[in-house]
Protein backbone atom coordinates (compact mmCIF):
# COMPACT_ATOMS: atom_id res chain seq x y z
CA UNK A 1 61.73 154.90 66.77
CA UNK A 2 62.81 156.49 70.19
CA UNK A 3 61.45 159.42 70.98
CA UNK A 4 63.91 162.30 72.74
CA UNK A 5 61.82 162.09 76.09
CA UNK A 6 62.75 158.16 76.21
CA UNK A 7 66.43 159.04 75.63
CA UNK A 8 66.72 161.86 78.04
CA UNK A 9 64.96 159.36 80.74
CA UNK A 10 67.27 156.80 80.06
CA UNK A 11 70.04 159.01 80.03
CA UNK A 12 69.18 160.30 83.47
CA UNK A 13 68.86 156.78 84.72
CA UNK A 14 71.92 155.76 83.39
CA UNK A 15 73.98 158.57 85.01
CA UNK A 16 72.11 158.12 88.19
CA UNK A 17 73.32 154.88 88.38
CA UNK A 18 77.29 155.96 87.52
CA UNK A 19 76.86 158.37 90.30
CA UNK A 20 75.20 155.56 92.94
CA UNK A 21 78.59 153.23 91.62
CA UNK A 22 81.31 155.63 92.11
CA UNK A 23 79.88 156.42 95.38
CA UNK A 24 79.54 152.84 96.27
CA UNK A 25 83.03 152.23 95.10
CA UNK A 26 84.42 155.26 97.25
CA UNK A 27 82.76 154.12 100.12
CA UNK A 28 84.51 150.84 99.81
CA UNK A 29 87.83 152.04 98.90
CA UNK A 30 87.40 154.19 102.43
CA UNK A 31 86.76 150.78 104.36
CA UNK A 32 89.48 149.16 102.99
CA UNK A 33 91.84 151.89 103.68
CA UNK A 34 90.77 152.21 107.27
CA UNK A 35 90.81 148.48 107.90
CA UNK A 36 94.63 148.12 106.70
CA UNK A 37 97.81 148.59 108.44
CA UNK A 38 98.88 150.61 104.93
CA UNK A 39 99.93 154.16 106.82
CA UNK A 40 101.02 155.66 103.55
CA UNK A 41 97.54 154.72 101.75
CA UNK A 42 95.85 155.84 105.24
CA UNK A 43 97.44 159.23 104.82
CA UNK A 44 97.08 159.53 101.22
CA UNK A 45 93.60 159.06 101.23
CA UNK A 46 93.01 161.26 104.38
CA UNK A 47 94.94 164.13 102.84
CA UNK A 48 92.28 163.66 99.70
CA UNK A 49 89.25 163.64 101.85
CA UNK A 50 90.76 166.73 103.83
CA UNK A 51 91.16 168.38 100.92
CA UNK A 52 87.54 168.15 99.89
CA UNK A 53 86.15 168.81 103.25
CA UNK A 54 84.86 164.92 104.22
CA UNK A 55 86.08 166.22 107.28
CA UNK A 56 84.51 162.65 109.33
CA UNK A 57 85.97 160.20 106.98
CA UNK A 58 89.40 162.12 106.97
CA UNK A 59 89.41 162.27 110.80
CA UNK A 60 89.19 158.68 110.96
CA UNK A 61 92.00 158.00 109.20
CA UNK A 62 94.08 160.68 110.57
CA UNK A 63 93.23 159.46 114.15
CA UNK A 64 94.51 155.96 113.27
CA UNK A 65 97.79 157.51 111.74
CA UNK A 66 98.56 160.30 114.38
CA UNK A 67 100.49 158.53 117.00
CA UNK A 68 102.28 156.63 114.45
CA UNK A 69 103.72 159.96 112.02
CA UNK A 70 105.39 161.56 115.63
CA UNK A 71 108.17 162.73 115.01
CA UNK A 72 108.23 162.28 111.29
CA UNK A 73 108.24 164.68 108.43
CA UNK A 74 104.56 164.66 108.11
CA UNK A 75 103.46 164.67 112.06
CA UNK A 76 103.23 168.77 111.59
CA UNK A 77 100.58 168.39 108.68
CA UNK A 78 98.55 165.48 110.41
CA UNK A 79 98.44 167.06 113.59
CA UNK A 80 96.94 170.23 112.39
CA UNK A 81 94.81 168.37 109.89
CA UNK A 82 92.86 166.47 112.97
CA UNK A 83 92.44 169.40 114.91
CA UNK A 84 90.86 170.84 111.93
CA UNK A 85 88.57 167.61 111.35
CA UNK A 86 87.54 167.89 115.11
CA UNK A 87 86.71 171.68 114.77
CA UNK A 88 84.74 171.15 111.23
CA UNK A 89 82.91 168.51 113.23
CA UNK A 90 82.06 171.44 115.76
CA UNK A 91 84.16 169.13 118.61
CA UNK A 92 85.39 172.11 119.89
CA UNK A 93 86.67 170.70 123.29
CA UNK A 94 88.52 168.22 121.41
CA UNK A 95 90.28 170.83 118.60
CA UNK A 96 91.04 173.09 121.30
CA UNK A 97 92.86 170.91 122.72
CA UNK A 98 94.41 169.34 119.77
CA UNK A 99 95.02 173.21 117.97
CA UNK A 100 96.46 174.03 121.73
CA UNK A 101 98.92 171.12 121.74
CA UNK A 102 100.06 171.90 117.91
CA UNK A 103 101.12 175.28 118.79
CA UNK A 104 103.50 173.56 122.06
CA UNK A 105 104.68 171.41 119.89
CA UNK A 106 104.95 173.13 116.34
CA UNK A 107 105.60 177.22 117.83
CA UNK A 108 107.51 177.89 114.71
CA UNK A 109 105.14 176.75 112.16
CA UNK A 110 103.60 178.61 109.66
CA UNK A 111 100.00 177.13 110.84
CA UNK A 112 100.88 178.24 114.55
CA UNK A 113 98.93 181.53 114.65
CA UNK A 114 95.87 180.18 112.92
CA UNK A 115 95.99 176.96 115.22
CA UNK A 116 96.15 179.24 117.93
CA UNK A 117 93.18 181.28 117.20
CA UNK A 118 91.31 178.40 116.42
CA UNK A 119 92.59 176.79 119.99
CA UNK A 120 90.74 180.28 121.56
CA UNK A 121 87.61 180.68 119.19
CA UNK A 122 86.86 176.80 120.20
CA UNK A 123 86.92 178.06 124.08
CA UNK A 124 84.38 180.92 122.92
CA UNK A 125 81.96 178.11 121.01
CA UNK A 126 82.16 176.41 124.15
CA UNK A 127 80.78 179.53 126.78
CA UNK A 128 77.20 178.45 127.66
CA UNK A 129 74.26 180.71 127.83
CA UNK A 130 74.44 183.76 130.27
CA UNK A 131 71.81 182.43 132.71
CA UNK A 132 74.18 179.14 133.05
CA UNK A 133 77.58 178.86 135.13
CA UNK A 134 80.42 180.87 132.91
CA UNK A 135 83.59 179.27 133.76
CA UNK A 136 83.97 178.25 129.88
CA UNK A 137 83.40 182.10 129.41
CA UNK A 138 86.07 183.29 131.76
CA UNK A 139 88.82 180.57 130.47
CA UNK A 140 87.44 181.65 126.42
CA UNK A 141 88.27 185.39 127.52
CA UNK A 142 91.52 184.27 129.06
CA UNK A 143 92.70 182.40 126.15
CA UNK A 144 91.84 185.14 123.39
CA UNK A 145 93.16 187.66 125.20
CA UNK A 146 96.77 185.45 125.37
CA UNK A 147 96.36 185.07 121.69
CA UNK A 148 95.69 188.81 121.30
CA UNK A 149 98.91 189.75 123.63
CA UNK A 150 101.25 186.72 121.48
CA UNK A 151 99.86 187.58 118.14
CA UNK A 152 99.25 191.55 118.01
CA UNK A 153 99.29 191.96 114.30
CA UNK A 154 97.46 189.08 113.33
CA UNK A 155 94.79 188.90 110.79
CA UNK A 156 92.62 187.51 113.21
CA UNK A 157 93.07 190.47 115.64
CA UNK A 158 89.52 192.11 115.13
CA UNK A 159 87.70 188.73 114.70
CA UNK A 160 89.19 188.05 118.34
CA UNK A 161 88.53 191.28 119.56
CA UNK A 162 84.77 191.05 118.30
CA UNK A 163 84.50 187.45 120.33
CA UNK A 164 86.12 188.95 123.20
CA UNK A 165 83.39 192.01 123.43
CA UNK A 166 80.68 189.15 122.90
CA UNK A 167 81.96 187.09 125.91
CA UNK A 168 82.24 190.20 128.35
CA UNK A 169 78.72 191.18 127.55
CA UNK A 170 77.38 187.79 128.23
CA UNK A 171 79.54 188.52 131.99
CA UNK A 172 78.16 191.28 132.41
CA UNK A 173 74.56 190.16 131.31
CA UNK A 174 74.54 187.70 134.48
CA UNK A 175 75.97 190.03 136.94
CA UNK A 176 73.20 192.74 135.72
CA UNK A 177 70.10 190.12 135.98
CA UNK A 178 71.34 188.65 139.60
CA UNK A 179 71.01 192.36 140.57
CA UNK A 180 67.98 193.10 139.12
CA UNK A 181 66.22 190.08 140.42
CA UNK A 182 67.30 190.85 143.75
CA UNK A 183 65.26 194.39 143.11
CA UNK A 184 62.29 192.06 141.57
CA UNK A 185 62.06 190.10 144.94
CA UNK A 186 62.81 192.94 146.94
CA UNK A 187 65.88 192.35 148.09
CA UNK A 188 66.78 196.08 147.95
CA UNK A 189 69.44 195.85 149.98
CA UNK A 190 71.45 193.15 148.25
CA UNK A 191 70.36 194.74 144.78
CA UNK A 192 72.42 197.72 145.60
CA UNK A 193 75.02 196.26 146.99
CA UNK A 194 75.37 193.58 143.54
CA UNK A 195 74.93 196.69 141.33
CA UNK A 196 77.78 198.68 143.00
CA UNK A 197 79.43 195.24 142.40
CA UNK A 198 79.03 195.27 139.00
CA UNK A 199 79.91 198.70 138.44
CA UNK A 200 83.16 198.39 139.50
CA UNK A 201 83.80 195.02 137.56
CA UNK A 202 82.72 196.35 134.85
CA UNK A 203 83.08 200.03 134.51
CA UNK A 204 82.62 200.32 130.85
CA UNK A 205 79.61 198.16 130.69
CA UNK A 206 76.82 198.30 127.89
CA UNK A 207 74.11 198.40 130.38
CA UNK A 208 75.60 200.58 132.55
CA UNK A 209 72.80 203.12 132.12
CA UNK A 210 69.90 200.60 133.31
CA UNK A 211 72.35 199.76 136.30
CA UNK A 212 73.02 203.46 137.36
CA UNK A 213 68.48 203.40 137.49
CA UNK A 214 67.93 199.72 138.96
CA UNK A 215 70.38 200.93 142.18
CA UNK A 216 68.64 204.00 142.46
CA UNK A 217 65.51 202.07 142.34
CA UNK A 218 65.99 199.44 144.70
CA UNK A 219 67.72 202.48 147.00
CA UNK A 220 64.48 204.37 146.99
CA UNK A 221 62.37 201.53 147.79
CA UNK A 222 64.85 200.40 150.36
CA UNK A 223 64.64 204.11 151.94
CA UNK A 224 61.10 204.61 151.63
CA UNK A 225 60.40 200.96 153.25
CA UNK A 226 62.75 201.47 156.02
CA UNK A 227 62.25 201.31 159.77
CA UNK A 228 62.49 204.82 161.30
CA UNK A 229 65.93 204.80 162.87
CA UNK A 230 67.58 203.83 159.28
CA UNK A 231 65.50 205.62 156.91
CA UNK A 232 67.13 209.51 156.93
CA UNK A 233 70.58 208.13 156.16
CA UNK A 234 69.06 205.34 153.49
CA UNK A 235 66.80 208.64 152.15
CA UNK A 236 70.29 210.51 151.68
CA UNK A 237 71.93 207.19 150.22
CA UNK A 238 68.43 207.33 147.69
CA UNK A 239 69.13 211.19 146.92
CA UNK A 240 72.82 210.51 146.02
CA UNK A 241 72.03 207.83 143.83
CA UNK A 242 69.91 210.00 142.06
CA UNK A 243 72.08 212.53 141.00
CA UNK A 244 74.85 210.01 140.01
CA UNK A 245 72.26 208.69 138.04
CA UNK A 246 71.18 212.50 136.65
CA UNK A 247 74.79 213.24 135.98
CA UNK A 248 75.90 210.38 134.30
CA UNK A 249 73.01 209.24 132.51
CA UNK A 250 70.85 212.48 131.73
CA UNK A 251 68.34 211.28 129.08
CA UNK A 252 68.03 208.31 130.70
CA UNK A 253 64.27 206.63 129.69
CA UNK A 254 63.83 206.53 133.03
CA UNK A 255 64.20 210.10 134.22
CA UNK A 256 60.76 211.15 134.04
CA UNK A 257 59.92 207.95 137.14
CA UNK A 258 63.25 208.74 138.57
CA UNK A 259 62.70 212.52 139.19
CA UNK A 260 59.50 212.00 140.63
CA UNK A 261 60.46 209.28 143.00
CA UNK A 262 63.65 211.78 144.02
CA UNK A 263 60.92 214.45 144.78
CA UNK A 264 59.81 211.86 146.89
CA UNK A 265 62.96 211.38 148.82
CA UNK A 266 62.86 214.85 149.55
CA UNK A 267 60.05 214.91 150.69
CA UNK A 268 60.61 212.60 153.39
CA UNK A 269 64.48 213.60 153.98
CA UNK A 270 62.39 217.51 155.17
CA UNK A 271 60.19 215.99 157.54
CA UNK A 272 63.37 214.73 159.14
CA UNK A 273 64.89 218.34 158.78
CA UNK A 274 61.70 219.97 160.04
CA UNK A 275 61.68 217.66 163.75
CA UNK A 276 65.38 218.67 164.10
């Protein structure tokens, strides 16, 4: 007599091995579909594996199709369905520029906003680390910022907006640290001089506040350091610093170092007053 352990084991087995057959039959059915000249079938089954997110397999088939639908009812819906495939597959230079040539060709469709979103948000996937070059930042900011002026009411508006914010900040991240490591190697001189830069390319900046202190830093240091002849107008450079710094940024974490190293300027800036 079988026991119910035996049954549910075999069972199992049994349905393990249904599963392994329809896969191996789907699997075959795939090959044969992408090794005939059947564009119908092609698209058929592409659609099907679109549909349930085999995004390789489908863009495979679509890619074998594409050229061949132009300019026929279906070219809109294959078109957007491989840029799609490419940007599942995280090919983002490849959907952009698939999603950017859908919305040339197809402006009117329905799919044309989202397409052209997705065109911008792959530029944005594709801006490298703040340390690195950021000419794939600049062209991401560029291209959201076209989507955000042709699509003002979108859905995607404050998705776009959000990447946009992201992106600047990573800008404005590199401009801060070249700066700052010109103060770290003591380049006062040029670290002033970069964050006056980057206070006027980016007035609204998130790290504004550490700016306004790193240019009074490097000032002071640059003052205090100076040869003779240069140091009571670099002391009074120092000393303005300062109080742009005290005005705009009054509980600064940094007040209680900054005030003492503007007592310091002063200091110095007298003895010049006093031999006058």
């Amino acid at each position: 007599m079988l026991t119910f352990a035996f049954c549910l084991k075999f069972m199992k087995r049994g349905l393990y091995i249904l599963l392994i057959s329809i896969l191996f039959i789907s699997c075959s059915d795939f090959q044969k579909t992408l090794k005939s000249e059947d564009t119908a079938k092609k698209f058929e089954m592409a659609t099907e594996l679109y549909d349930a997110e085999k995004w390789n397999k489908s863009y495979r088939l679509l890619d074998q199709i594409l050229q061949q639908y132009r300019g026929k009812p279906q070219a809109e819906k294959i078109t957007f369905m491989h840029a799609m495939c490419s940007y599942q597959l995280k090919d983002y230079y490849i959907a952009s520029f698939h999603f950017d040539k859908f919305t040339d060709i197809y402006p009117q469709s329905e799919k044309a906003e989202e397409a052209s979103f997705l065109a911008a948000k792959g530029y944005y996937y594709n801006s490298p680390v703040y340390s690195k070059e950021q000419k794939e930042t600049v062209e991401a900011i560029e291209k959201l910022q076209i989507f955000v002026n042709e699509y003002p009411e979108s859905q995607y508006l404050g998705d776009a907006n959000e990447l946009v914010k992201e992106l600047d900040f990573k800008l404005q991240k590199k401009a801060f640290e070249i700066a700052k490591q010109y103060n770290t190697i003591r380049e006062y001189k040029a670290s002033v001089k970069a964050f006056n830069n980057f206070m006027l390319e980016f007035p609204g900046a998130t790290l504004k506040g550490e700016a306004f202190y790193y240019r009074f830093d490097s000032a002071y240091n640059l003052a205090v350091l100076s040869i003779e002849y240069l140091k009571e107008e670099r002391l009074k450079d120092a000393l303005a610093y300062f109080k742009a710094l005290q005005k705009a940024f009054p509980d600064s974490e940094h007040m209680e170092a900054a005030t003492l190293m503007n007592e310091e300027l002063q200091q110095q800036l007298n003895t010049f007053t006093t031999k006058s």
